[in-house]
C-alpha atoms as a PDB file:
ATOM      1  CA  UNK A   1     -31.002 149.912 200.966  1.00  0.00           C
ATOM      2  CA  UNK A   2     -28.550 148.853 198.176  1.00  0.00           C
ATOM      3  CA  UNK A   3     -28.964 145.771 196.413  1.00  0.00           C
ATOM      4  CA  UNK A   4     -26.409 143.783 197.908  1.00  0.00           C
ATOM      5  CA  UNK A   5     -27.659 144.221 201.463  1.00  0.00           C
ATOM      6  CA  UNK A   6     -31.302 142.526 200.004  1.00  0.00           C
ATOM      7  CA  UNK A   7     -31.087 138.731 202.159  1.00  0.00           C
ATOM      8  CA  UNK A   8     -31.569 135.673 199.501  1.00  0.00           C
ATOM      9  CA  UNK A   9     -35.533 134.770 199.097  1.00  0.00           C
ATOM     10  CA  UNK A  10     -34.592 131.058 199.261  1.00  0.00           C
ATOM     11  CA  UNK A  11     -31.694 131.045 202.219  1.00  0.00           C
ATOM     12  CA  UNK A  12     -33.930 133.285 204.047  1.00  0.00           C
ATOM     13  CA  UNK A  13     -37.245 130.482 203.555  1.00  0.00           C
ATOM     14  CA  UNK A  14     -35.393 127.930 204.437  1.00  0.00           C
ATOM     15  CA  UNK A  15     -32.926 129.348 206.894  1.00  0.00           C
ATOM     16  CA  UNK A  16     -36.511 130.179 208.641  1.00  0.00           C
ATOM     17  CA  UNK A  17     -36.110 134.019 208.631  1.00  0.00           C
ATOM     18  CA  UNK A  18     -39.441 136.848 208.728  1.00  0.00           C
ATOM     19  CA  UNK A  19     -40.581 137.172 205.613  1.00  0.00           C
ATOM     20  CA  UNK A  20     -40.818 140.420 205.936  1.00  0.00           C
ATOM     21  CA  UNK A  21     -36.756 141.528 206.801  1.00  0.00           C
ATOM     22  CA  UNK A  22     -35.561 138.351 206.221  1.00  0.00           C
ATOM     23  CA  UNK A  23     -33.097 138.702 209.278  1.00  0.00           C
ATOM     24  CA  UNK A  24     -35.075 137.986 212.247  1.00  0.00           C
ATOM     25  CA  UNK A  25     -35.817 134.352 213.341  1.00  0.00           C
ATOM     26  CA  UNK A  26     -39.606 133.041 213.340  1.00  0.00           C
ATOM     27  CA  UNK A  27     -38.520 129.925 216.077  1.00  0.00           C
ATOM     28  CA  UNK A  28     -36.911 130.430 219.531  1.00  0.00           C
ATOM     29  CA  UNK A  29     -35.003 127.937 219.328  1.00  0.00           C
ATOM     30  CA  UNK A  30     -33.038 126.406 215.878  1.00  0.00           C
ATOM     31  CA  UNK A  31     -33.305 122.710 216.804  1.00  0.00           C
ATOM     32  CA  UNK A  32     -36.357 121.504 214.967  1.00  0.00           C
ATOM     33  CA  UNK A  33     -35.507 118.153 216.300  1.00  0.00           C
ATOM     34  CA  UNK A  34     -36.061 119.716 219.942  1.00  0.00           C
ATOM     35  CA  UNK A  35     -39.658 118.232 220.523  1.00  0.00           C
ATOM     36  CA  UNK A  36     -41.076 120.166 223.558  1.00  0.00           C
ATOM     37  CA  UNK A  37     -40.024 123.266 221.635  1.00  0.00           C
ATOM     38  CA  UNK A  38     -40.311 122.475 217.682  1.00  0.00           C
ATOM     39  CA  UNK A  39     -43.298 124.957 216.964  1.00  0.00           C
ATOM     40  CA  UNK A  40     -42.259 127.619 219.834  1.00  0.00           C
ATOM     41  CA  UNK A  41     -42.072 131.158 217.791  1.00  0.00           C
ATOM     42  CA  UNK A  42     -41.572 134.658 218.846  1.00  0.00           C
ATOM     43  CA  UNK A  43     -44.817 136.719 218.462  1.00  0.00           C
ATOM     44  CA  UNK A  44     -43.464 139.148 216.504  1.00  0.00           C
ATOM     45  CA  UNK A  45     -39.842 139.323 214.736  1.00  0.00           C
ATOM     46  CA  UNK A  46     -37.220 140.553 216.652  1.00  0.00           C
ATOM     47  CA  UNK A  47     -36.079 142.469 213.674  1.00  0.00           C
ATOM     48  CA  UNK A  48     -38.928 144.540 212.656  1.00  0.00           C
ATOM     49  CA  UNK A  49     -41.349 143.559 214.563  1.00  0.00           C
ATOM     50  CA  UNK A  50     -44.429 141.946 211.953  1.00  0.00           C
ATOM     51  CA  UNK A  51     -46.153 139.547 213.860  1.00  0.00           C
ATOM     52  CA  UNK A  52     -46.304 136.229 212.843  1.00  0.00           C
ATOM     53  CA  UNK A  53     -49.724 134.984 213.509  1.00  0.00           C
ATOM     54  CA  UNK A  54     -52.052 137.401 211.768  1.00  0.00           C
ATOM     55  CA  UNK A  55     -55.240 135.999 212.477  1.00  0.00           C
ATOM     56  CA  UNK A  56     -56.718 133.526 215.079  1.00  0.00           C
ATOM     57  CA  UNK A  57     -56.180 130.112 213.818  1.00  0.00           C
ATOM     58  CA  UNK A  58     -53.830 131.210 211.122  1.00  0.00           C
ATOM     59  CA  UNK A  59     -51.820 128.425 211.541  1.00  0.00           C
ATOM     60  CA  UNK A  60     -54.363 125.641 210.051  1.00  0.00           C
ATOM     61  CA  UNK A  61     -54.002 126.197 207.180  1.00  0.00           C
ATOM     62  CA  UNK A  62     -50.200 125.077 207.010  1.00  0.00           C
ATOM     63  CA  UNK A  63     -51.697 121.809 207.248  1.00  0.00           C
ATOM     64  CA  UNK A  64     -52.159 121.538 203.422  1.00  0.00           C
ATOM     65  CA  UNK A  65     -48.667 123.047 202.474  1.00  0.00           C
ATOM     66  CA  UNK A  66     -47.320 120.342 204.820  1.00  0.00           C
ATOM     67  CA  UNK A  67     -49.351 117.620 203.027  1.00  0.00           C
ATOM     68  CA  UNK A  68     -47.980 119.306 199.494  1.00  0.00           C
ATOM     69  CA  UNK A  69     -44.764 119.000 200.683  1.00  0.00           C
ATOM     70  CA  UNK A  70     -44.487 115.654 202.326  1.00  0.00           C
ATOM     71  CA  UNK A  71     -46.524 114.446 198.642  1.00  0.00           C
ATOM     72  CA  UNK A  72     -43.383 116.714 196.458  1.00  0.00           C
ATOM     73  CA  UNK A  73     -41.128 114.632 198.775  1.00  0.00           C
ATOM     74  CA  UNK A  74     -42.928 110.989 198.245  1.00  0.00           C
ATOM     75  CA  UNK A  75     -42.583 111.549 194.574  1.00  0.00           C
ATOM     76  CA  UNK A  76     -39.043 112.849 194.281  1.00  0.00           C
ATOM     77  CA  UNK A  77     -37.791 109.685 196.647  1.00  0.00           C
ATOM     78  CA  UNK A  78     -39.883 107.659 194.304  1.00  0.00           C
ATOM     79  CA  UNK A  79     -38.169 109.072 191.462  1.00  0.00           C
ATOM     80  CA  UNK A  80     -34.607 108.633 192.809  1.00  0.00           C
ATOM     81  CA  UNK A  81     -35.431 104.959 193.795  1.00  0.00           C
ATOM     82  CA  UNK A  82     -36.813 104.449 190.102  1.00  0.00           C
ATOM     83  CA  UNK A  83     -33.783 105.434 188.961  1.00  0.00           C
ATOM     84  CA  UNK A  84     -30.867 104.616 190.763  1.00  0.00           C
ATOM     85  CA  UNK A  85     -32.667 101.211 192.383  1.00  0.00           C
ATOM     86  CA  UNK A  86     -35.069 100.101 190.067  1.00  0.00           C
ATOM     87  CA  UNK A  87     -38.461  98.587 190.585  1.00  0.00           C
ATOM     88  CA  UNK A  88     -38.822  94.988 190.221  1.00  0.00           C
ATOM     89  CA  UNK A  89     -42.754  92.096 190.463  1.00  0.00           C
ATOM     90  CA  UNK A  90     -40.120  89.807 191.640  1.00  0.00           C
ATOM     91  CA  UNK A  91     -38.685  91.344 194.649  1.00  0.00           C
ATOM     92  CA  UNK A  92     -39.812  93.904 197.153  1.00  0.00           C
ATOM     93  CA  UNK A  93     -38.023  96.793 196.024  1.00  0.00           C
ATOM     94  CA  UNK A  94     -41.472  98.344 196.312  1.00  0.00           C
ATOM     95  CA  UNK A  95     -41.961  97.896 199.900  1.00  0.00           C
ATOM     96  CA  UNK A  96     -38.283  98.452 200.607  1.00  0.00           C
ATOM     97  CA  UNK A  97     -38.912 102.068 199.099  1.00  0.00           C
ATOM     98  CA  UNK A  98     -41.744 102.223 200.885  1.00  0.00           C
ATOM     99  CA  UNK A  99     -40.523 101.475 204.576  1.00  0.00           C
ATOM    100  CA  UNK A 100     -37.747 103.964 203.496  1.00  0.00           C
ATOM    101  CA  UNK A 101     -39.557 106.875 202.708  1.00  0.00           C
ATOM    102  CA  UNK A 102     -41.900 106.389 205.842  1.00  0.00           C
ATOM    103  CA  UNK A 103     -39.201 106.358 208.326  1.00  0.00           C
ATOM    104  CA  UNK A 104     -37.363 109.314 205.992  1.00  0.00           C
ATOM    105  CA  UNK A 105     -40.653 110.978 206.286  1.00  0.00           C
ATOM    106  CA  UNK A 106     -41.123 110.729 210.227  1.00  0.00           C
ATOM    107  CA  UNK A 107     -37.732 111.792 210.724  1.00  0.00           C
ATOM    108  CA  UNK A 108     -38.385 115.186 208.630  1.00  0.00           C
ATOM    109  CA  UNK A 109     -41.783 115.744 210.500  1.00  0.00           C
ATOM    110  CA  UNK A 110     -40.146 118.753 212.771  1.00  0.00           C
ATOM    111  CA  UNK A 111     -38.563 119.743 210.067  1.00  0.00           C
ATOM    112  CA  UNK A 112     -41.757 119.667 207.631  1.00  0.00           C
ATOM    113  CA  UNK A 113     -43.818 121.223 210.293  1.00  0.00           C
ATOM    114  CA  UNK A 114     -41.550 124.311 211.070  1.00  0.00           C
ATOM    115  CA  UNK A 115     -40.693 124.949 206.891  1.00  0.00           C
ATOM    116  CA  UNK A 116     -44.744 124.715 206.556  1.00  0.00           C
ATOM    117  CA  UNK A 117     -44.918 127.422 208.585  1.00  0.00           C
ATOM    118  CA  UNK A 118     -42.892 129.710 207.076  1.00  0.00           C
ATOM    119  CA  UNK A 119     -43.849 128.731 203.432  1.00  0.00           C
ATOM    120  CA  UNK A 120     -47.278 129.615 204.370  1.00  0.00           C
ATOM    121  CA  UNK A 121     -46.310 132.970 206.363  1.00  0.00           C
ATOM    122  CA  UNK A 122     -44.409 133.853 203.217  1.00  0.00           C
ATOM    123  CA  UNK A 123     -47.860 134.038 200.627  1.00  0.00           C
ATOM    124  CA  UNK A 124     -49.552 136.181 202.474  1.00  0.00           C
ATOM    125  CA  UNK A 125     -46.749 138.624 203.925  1.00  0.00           C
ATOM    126  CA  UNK A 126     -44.136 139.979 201.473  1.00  0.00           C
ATOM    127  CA  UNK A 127     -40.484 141.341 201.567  1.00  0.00           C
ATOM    128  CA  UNK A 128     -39.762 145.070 202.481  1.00  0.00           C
ATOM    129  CA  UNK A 129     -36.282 146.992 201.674  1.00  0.00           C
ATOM    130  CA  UNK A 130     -38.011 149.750 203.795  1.00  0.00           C
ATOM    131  CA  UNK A 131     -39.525 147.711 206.783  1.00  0.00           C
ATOM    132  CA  UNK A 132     -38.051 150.035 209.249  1.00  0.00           C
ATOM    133  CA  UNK A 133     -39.922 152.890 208.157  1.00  0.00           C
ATOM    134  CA  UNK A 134     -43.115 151.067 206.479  1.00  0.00           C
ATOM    135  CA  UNK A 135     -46.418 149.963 208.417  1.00  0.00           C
ATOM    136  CA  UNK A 136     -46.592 146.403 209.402  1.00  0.00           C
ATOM    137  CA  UNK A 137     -48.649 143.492 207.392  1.00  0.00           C
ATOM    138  CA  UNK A 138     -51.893 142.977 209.507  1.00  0.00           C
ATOM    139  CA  UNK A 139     -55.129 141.729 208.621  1.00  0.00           C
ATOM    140  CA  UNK A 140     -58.791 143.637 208.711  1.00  0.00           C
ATOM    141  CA  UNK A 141     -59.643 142.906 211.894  1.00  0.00           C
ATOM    142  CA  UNK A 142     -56.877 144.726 213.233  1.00  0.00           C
ATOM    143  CA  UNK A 143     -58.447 147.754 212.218  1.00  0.00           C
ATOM    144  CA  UNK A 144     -61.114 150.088 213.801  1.00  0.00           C
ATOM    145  CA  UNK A 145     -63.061 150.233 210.182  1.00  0.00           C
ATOM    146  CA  UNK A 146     -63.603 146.224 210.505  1.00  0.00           C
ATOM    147  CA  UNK A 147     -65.863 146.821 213.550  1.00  0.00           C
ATOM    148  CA  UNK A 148     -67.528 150.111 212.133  1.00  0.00           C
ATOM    149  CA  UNK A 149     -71.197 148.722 211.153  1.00  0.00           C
ATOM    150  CA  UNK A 150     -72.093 149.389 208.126  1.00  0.00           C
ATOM    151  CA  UNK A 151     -75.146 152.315 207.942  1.00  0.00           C
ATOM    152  CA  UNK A 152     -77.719 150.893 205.023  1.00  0.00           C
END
């Protein structure tokens, strides 16, 4: 695979794309904003066919990326209100920013949720120019040698 076939790191995170081809979609449906359907995935990439969730309860631990990001995005609102607005004892400039980046926040939610998700699938499962030939990323217990006892 040459070079200029490799799909972008970043377009593919945020474009929501298997970390592991970077061309087959993680969600069934592209609408995060779709609420009966914002956290639907495929069990597997259509691609090349790594599974997504490789472990029961996997998915908990997006649940601190989420907070990380939703803090990253506090602080860079906070920032850009410092700036451009200004804070102020004698006016509620404060509270303004505030209400602003709650609402901002719950809006993104969907959209926080889902890019959680892939940020966190993306540590522990890695690109591969050859992932048509190569072994999938799975965990131990996947394996016969995690149920083997061990003889001591």
């Amino acid at each position: 695979m040459s070079i200029e076939n490799k799909p972008n790191y970043w377009w593919s995170l945020v474009t929501m794309k298997c970390p592991r081809c970077r061309r087959g979609a993680m969600f069934t449906n592209n609408n995060p904003w779709k609420l009966k359907a914002t956290l639907k995935m495929h069990d597997k990439c259509p691609e090349c066919g790594q599974p997504y969730e490789l472990e029961v309860g996997f998915w908990y631990g997006t649940g601190y990326v989420s907070y990380a990001f939703t803090v990253l995005l506090s602080v860079v609102s906070f920032v850009l209100w410092l700036l451009f607005i200004g804070m102020s004892t004698q006016d509620n400039r404060f509270f303004w920013w505030l209400g602003i980046n709650s609402v901002l926040l719950i809006v993104l939610q969907p959209w926080i949720m889902r890019l959680s998700r892939v940020i966190y699938l993306y540590f522990f499962v890695h690109y591969d120019p050859d992932y048509k030939h190569n072994k999938i990323k799975t965990f131990d217990y996947q394996t016969e040698d995690y149920y083997k006892k061990n003889p001591e």
